[in-house]
Protein backbone atom coordinates (compact mmCIF):
# COMPACT_ATOMS: atom_id res chain seq x y z
CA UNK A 1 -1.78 -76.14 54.24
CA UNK A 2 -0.72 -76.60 50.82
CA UNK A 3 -4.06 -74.59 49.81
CA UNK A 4 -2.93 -71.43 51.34
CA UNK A 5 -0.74 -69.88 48.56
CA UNK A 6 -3.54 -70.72 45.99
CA UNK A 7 -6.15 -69.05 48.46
CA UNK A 8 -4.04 -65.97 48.73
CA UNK A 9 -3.59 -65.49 45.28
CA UNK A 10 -7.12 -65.98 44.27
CA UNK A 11 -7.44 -63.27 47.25
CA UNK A 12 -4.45 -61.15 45.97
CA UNK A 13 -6.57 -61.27 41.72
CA UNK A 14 -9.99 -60.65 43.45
CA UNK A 15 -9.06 -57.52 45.32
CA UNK A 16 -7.15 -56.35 42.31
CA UNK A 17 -10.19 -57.17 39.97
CA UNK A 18 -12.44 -55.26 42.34
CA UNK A 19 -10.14 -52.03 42.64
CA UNK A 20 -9.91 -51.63 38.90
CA UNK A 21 -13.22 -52.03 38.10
CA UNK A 22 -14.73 -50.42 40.90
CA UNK A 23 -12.36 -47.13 42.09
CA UNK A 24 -11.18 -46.94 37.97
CA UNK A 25 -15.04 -46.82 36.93
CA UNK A 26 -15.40 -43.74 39.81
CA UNK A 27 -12.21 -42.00 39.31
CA UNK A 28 -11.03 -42.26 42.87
CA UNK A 29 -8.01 -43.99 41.18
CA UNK A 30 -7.26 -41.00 38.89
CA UNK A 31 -4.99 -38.95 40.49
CA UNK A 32 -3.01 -41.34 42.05
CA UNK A 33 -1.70 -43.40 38.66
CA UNK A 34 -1.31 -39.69 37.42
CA UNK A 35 1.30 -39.24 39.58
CA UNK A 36 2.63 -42.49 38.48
CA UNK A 37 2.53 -41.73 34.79
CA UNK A 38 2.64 -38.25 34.13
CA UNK A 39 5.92 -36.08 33.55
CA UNK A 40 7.10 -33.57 35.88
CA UNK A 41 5.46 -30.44 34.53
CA UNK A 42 7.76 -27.33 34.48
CA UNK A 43 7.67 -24.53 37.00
CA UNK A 44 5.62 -22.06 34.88
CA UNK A 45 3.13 -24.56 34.70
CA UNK A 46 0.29 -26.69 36.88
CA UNK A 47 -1.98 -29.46 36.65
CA UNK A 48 -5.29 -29.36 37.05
CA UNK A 49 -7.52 -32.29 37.39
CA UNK A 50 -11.34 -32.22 35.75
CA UNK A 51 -13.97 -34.67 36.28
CA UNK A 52 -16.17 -36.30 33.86
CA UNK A 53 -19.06 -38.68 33.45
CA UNK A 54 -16.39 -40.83 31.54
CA UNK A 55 -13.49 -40.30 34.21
CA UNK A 56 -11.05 -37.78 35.50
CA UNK A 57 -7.93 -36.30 33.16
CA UNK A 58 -5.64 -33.82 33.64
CA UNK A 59 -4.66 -30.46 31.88
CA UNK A 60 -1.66 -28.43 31.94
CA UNK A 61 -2.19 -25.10 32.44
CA UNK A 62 0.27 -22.17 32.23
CA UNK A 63 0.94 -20.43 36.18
CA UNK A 64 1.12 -17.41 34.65
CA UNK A 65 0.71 -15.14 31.43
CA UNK A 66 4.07 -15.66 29.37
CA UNK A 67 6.29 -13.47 27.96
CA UNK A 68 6.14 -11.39 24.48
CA UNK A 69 8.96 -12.10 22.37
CA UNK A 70 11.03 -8.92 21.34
CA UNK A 71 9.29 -9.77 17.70
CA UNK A 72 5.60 -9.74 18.89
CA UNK A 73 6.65 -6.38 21.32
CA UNK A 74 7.66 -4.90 18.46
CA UNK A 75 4.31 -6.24 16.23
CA UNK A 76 2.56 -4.80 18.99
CA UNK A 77 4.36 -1.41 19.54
CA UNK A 78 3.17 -0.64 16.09
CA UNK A 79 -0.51 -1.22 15.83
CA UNK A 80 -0.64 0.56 19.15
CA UNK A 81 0.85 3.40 18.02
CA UNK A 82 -0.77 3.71 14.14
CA UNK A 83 -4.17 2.56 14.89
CA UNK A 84 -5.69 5.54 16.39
CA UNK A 85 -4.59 7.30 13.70
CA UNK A 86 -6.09 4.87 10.93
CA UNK A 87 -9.80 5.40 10.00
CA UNK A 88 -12.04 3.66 7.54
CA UNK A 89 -13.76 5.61 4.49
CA UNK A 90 -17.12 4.71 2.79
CA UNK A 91 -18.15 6.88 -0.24
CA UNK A 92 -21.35 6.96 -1.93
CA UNK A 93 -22.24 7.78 -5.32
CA UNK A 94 -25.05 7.72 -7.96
CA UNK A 95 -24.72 6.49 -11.55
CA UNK A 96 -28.22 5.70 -14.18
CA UNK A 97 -29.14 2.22 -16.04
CA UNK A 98 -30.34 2.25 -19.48
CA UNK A 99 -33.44 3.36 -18.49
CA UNK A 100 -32.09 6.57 -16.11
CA UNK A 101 -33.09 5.20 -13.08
CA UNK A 102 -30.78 6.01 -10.11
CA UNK A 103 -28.58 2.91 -9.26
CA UNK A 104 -26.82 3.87 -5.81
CA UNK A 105 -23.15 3.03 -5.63
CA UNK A 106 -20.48 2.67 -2.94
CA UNK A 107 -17.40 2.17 -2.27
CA UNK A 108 -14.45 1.35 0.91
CA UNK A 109 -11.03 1.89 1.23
CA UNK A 110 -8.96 3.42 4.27
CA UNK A 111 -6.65 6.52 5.51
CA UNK A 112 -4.91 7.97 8.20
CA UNK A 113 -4.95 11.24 9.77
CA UNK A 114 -2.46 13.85 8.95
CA UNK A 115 -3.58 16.61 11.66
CA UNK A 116 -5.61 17.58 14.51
CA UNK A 117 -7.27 19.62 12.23
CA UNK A 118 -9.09 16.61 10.64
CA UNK A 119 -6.93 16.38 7.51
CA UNK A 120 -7.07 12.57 6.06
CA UNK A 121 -4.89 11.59 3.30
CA UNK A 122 -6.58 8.30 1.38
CA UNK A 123 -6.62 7.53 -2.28
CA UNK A 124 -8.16 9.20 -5.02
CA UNK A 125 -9.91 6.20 -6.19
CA UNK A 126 -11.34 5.40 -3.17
CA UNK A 127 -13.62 8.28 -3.23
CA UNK A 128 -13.90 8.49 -6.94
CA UNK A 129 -16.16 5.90 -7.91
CA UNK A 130 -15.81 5.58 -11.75
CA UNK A 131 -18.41 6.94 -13.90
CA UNK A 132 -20.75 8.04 -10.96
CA UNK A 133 -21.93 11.21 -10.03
CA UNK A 134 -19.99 12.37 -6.85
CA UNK A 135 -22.23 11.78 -2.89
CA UNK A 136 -21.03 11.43 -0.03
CA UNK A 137 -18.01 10.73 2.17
CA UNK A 138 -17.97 9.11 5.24
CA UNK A 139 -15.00 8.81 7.82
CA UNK A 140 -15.07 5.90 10.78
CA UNK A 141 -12.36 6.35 13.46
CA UNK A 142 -10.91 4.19 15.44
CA UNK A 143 -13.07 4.44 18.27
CA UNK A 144 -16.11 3.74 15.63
CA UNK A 145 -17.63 7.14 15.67
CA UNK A 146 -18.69 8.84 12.20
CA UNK A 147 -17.86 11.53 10.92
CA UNK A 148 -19.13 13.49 6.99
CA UNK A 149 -16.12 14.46 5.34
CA UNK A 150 -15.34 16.88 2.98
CA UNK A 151 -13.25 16.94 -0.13
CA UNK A 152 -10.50 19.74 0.13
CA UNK A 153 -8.28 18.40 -3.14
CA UNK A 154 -7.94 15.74 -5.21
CA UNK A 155 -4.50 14.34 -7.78
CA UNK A 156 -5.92 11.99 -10.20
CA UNK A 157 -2.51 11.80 -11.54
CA UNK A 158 -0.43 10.15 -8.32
CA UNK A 159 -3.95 9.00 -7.01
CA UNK A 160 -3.97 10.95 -3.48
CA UNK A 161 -7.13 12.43 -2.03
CA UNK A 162 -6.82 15.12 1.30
CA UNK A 163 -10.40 15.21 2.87
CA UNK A 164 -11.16 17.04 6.42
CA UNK A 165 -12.99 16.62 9.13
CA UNK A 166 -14.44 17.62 12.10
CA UNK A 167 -13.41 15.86 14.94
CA UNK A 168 -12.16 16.27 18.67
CA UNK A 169 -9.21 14.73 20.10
CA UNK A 170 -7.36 13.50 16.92
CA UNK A 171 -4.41 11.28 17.01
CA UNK A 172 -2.21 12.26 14.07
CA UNK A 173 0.01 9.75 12.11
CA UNK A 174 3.62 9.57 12.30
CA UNK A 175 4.96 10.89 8.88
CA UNK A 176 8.76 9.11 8.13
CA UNK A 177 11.10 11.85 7.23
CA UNK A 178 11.77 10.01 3.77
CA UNK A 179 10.95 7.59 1.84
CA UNK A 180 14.39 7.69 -0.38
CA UNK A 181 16.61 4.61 1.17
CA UNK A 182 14.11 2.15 1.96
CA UNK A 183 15.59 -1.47 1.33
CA UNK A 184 14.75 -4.66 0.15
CA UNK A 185 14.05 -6.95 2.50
CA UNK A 186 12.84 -4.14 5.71
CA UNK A 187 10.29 -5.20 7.65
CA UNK A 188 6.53 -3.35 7.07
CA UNK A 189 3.40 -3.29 8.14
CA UNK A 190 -0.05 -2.51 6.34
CA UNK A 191 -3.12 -1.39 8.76
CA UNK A 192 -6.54 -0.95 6.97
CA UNK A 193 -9.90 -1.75 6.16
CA UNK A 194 -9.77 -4.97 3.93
CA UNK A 195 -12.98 -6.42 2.78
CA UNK A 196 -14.71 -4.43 5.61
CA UNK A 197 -12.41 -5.64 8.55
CA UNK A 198 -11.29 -2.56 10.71
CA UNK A 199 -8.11 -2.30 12.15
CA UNK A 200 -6.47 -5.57 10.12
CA UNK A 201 -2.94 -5.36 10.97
CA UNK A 202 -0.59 -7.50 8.25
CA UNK A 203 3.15 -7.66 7.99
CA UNK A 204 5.52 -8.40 5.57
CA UNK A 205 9.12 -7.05 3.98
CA UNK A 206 9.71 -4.40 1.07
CA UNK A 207 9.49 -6.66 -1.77
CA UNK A 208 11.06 -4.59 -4.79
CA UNK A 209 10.94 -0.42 -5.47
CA UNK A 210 9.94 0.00 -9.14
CA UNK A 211 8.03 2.44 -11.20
CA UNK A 212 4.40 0.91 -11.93
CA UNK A 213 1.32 1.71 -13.84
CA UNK A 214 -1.41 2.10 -11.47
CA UNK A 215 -5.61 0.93 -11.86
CA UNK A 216 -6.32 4.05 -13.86
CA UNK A 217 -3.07 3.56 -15.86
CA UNK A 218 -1.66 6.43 -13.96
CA UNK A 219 2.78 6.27 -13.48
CA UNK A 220 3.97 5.80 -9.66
CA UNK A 221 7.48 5.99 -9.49
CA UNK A 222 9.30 4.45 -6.78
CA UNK A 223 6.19 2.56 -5.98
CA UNK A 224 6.61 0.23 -2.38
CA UNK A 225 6.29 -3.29 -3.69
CA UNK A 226 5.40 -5.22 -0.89
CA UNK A 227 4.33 -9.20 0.29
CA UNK A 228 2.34 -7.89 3.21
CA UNK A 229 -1.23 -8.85 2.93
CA UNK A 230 -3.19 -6.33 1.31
CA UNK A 231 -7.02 -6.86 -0.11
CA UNK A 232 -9.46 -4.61 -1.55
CA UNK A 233 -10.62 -2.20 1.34
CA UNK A 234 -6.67 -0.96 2.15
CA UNK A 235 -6.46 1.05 -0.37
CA UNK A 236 -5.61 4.93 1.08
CA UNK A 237 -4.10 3.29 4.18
CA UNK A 238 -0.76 3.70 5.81
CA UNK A 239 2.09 1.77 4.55
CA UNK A 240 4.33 1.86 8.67
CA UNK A 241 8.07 0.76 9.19
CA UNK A 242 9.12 -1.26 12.41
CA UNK A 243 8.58 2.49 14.15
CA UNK A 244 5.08 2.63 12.83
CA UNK A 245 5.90 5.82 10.88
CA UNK A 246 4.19 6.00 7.51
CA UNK A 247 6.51 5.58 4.61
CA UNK A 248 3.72 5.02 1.79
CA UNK A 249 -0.08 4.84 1.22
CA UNK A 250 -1.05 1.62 0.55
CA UNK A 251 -2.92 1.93 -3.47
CA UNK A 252 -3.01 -1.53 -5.70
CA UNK A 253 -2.35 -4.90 -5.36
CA UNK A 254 -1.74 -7.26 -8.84
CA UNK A 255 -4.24 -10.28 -8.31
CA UNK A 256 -3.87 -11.58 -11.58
CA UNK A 257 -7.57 -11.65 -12.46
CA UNK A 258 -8.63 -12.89 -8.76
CA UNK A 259 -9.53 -9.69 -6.81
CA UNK A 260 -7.30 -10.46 -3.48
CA UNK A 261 -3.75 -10.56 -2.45
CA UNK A 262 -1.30 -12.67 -4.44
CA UNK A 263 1.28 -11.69 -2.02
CA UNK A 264 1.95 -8.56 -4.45
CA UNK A 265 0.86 -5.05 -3.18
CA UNK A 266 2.20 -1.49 -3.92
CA UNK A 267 2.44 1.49 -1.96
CA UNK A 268 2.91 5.13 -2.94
CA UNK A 269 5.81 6.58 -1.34
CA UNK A 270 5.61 8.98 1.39
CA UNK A 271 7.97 11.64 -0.72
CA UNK A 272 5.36 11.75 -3.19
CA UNK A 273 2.49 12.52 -0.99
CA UNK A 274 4.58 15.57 1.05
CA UNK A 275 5.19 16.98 -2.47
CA UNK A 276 1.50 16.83 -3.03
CA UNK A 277 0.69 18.00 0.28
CA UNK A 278 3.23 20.46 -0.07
CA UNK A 279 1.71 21.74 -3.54
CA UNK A 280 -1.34 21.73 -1.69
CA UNK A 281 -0.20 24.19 1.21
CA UNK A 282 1.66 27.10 -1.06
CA UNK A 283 -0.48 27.17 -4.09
CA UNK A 284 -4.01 25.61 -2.62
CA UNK A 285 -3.84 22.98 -5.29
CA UNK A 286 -1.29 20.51 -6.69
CA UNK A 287 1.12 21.81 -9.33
CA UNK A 288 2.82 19.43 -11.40
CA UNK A 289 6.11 20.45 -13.69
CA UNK A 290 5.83 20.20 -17.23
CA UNK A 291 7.56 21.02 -20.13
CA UNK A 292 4.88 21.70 -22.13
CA UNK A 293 5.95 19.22 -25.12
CA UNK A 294 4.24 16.32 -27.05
CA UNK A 295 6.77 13.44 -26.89
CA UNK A 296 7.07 9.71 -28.88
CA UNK A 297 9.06 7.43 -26.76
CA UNK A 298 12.31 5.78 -28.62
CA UNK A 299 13.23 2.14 -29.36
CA UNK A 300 16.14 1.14 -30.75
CA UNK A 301 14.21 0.34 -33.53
CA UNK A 302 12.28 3.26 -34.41
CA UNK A 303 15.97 5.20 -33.97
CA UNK A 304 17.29 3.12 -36.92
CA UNK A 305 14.02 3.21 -38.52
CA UNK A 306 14.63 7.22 -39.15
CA UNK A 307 17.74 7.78 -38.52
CA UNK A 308 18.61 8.78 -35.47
CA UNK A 309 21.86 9.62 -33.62
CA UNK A 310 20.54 7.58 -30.07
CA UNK A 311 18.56 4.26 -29.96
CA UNK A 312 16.84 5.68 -26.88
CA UNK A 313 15.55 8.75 -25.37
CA UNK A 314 12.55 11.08 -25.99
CA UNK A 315 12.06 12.49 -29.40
CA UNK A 316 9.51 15.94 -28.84
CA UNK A 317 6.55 15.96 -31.70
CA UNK A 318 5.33 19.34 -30.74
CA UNK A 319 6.41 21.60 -28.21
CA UNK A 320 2.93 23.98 -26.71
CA UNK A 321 2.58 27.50 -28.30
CA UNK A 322 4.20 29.46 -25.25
CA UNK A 323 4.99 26.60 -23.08
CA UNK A 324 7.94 25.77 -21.37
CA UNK A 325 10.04 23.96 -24.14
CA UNK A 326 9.17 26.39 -26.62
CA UNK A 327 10.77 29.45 -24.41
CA UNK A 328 13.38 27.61 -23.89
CA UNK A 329 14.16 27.36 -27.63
CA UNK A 330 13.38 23.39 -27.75
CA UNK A 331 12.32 22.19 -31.12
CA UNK A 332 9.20 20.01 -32.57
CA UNK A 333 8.68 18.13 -35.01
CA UNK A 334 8.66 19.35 -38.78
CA UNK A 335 8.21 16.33 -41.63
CA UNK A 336 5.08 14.30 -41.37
CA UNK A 337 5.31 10.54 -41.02
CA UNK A 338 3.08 7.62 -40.56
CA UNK A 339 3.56 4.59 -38.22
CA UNK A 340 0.93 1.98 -39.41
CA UNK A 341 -2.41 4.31 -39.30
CA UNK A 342 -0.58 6.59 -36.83
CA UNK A 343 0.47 9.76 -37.70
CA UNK A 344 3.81 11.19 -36.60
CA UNK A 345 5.90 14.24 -36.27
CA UNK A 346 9.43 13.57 -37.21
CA UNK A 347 12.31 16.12 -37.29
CA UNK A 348 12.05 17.63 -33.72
CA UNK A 349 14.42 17.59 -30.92
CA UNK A 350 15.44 13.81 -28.77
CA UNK A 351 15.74 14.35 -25.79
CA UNK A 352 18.26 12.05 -24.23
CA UNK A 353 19.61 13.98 -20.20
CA UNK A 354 17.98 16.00 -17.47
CA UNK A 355 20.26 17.55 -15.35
CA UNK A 356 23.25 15.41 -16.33
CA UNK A 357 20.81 11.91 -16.40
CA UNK A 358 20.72 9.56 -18.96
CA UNK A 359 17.09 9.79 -20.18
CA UNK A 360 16.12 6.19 -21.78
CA UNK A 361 12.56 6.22 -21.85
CA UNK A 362 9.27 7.71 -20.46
CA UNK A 363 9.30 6.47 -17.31
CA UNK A 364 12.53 8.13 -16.79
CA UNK A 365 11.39 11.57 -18.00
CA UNK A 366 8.21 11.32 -15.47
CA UNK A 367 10.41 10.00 -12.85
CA UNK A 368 12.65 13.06 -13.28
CA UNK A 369 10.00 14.88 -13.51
CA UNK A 370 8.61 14.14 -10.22
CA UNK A 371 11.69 15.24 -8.84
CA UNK A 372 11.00 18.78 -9.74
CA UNK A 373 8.54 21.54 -9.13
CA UNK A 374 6.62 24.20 -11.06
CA UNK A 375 9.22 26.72 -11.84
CA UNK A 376 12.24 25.07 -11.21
CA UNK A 377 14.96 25.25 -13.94
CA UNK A 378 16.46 22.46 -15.51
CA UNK A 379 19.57 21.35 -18.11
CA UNK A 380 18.03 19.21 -21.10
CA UNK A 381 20.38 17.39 -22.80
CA UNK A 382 18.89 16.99 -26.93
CA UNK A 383 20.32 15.78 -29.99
CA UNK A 384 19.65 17.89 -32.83
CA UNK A 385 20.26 16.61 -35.86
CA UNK A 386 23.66 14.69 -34.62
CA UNK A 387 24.61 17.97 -32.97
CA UNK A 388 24.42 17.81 -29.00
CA UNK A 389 23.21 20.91 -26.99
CA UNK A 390 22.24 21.93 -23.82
CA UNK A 391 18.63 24.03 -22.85
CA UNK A 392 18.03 25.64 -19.53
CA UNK A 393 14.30 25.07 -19.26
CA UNK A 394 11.69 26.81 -16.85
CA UNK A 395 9.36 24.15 -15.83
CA UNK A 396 5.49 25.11 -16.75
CA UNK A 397 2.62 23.94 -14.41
CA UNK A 398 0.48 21.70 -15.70
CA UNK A 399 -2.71 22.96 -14.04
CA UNK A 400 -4.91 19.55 -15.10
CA UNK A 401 -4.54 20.83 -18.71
CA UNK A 402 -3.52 17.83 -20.82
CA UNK A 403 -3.26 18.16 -24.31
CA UNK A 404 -2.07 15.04 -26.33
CA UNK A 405 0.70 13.14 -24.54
CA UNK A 406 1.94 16.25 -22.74
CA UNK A 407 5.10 16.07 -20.19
C-alpha cells in the first residue's frame, strides 16, 4: 500500500513527459497554451494561427483596414490632386569633343501643366543644356504617355521655360493667388522627377524667404527656401501648399559640393512666374524694366573712399544714350578712377530710394525692380553732389540687350 503514491507519481511524470514531448513536437498543444499565455488582443484585431515544420505560432492581424490620420488625409489630398498635373521632361542636345565628333547629351528635370492647351511651365535650365546645341524636348505625363514638346519662350534671367504640347484631356495645376505672405514654418510639398523617380512626393516647411543667386548666377528674389527633399531631377516642378496649389517652381538646391539634398532647396515664387507669364501673354515675350544705367554697388567703404554723402546705395557709371535714366535727366559718371586694375566712373548720380524705399544695395534695386513693369513710372531718390532730388523715371524694356552691368 505504501507503494501507491510513488506509483502514481511516477504515473502522474510519465504522462506529463509523454504529452510534452509528443503533442509539443506535433503542435496539437499549440493553441491551447496560447490561450494560456497570450494577451487579450484588441477588438480591431485577430489571431491567426500558422503551422510550421518547427511548430505552430500565432500572428496578430488587423480585422480591418485602419484609419488615415487627418495628417496623412491631408498628405494624401495633395498628391491626388497635383499629380496629374505634374509631368516629367527629358531634353536632348548635341555638343563636339576635341576632335568634332558629335557627343549626345541629355538632360531631366520636371513641370506642371498650366492649361488644357498643353502649356508647361519648367525651368530654363532644364531644357538648356549648357554649351550644347539645342534637340529635342520630351514631355511624360502622368499616365506615362509621351509627348514632343515645343519651346514657345524662354527667361534666362528668372530661369522659367513655357513649352506646349499636344495633348487630350489635360489636368491643369492649381495656381495660388499669391505668393506674397507665405510664412516660416508652413507646411509644403515638392512633387517631381528626382534622379528619374516619377511622381516622388516630399514634404517639408518654408525654411527662410531670401533673395539668392541661382546655378547660372542669375538673382531670385523672394526665393522659397525650403527643407523638403529635393534632388537633381525636380528642378521645373511645382512647389504646392497644404491645398496643393502651386506657390513656386522648384529650381536649386545648395549641396555643398555633394550633388543631392542637404535639406536646403529653393523655389521661385509663383508671383514671379505670373509676371513672366503675364509678359508673355500681352507682348509675346518677357519684358523686363530697366533703367537703362551702368551701376557700381556702394560699401561703406568705397563711400568714404571718395567722398560720398551715403555709405550705401547705387552710384550710376553711365546712364545708356537714350535710355530710361538719361530721359529722365539722371546723371553718369564724369572723372575717371581706378580700383586696383579696374577702371571706374566716378562723379555720377547715387542712387539711394525707389518709390520712397531705402535702396542699400543691388539686390534691393533688382528686387524693386521686379516689382515693376516695362513702362511703369517711378520716383528715384539720388544724391547729387550732397544735394538730394527726386526723378520721375519711365522704365525702358530690356529686350535681352545687356550692355555692361545694366539695370
Amino acid at each position: 500500500m505504501k507503494f501507491r503514491p510513488v506509483l502514481f507519481v511516477v504515473l502522474l511524470l510519465g504522462a506529463f513527459y509523454y504529452a510534452t514531448t509528443h503533442f509539443a513536437s506535433t503542435g496539437a498543444l499549440a493553441p491551447w497554451l496560447a490561450t494560456l499565455h497570450a494577451p487579450v488582443a484588441p477588438a480591431a484585431t485577430a489571431i491567426e494561427s500558422v503551422r510550421a515544420p518547427a511548430g505552430a505560432f500565432d500572428l496578430t492581424e488587423a480585422s480591418a483596414a485602419p484609419a488615415f490620420d487627418s495628417e496623412e488625409q491631408q498628405n494624401i489630398a495633395v498628391y491626388k490632386k497635383a499629380l496629374p498635373s505634374v509631368v516629367n521632361i527629358t531634353s536632348t542636345a548635341m555638343s563636339y569633343d576635341w576632335f568634332l565628333g558629335p557627343v549626345p547629351q541629355s538632360g531631366e528635370g520636371s513641370g506642371f501643366i498650366l492649361n488644357k492647351d498643353g502649356l508647361i511651365l519648367t525651368n530654363n535650365h532644364v531644357i538648356d543644356i549648357g554649351g550644347a546645341q539645342p534637340g529635342g524636348v520630351e514631355v511624360t505625363l502622368s499616365d506615362k504617355h509621351k509627348y514632343k514638346a515645343t519651346v514657345v519662350t524662354v527667361d534666362k534671367v528668372h530661369d522659367l521655360a513655357l513649352l506646349k504640347i499636344n495633348a487630350p484631356n489635360l489636368t491643369p495645376a492649381t495656381l495660388a493667388e499669391t505668393s506674397s505672405g507665405l510664412v516660416v514654418g508652413q507646411r509644403v510639398y515638392a512633387i517631381g522627377n528626382p534622379f528619374g523617380l516619377s511622381g516622388t512626393m516630399t514634404r517639408g516647411i518654408i525654411s527662410a524667404i531670401r533673395s539668392i543667386r541661382g546655378s547660372r548666377n542669375n538673382l531670385i528674389e523672394d526665393a522659397i527656401q525650403t527643407d523638403a527633399s529635393v534632388n537633381p531631377g525636380n528642378s521645373g516642378g511645382p512647389l504646392l501648399n497644404s491645398r496643393g496649389e502651386v506657390i513656386g517652381i522648384t529650381t536649386m538646391i545648395a549641396s555643398n559640393g555633394v550633388d543631392q539634398s542637404a535639406g536646403i532647396g529653393f523655389a521661385i515664387p509663383i508671383n514671379t512666374a505670373k509676371a513672366v507669364l503675364d509678359d508673355f501673354a500681352k507682348y509675346g515675350r518677357v519684358r523686363r524694366p530697366t533703367l537703362d544705367i551702368v551701376t557700381l554697388p556702394i560699401s561703406p567703404g568705397i563711400a568714404e573712399q571718395i567722398g560720398l554723402p551715403a555709405d550705401y546705395g547705387i552710384l550710376i557709371e553711365r546712364v545708356l544714350q537714350g535710355g530710361a535714366a538719361e530721359k529722365a535727366g539722371l546723371h553718369g559718371g564724369n572723372q575717371v578712377a581706378y580700383m586696383g586694375n579696374t577702371r571706374l566712373m566716378l562723379g555720377g548720380d547715387l542712387i539711394v530710394a525707389f518709390d520712397g524705399k531705402e535702396i542699400a544695395n543691388a539686390q534691393d534695386l533688382s528686387a524693386a525692380m521686379n516689382e515693376r513693369r516695362a513702362g511703369d513710372t517711378v520716383t528715384i531718390t539720388v544724391f547729387r553732389g550732397r544735394k538730394s532730388m527726386d526723378f520721375k523715371v519711365t522704365l525702358g524694356d530690356a529686350k535681352d540687350v545687356q550692355q555692361g552691368q545694366q539695370t
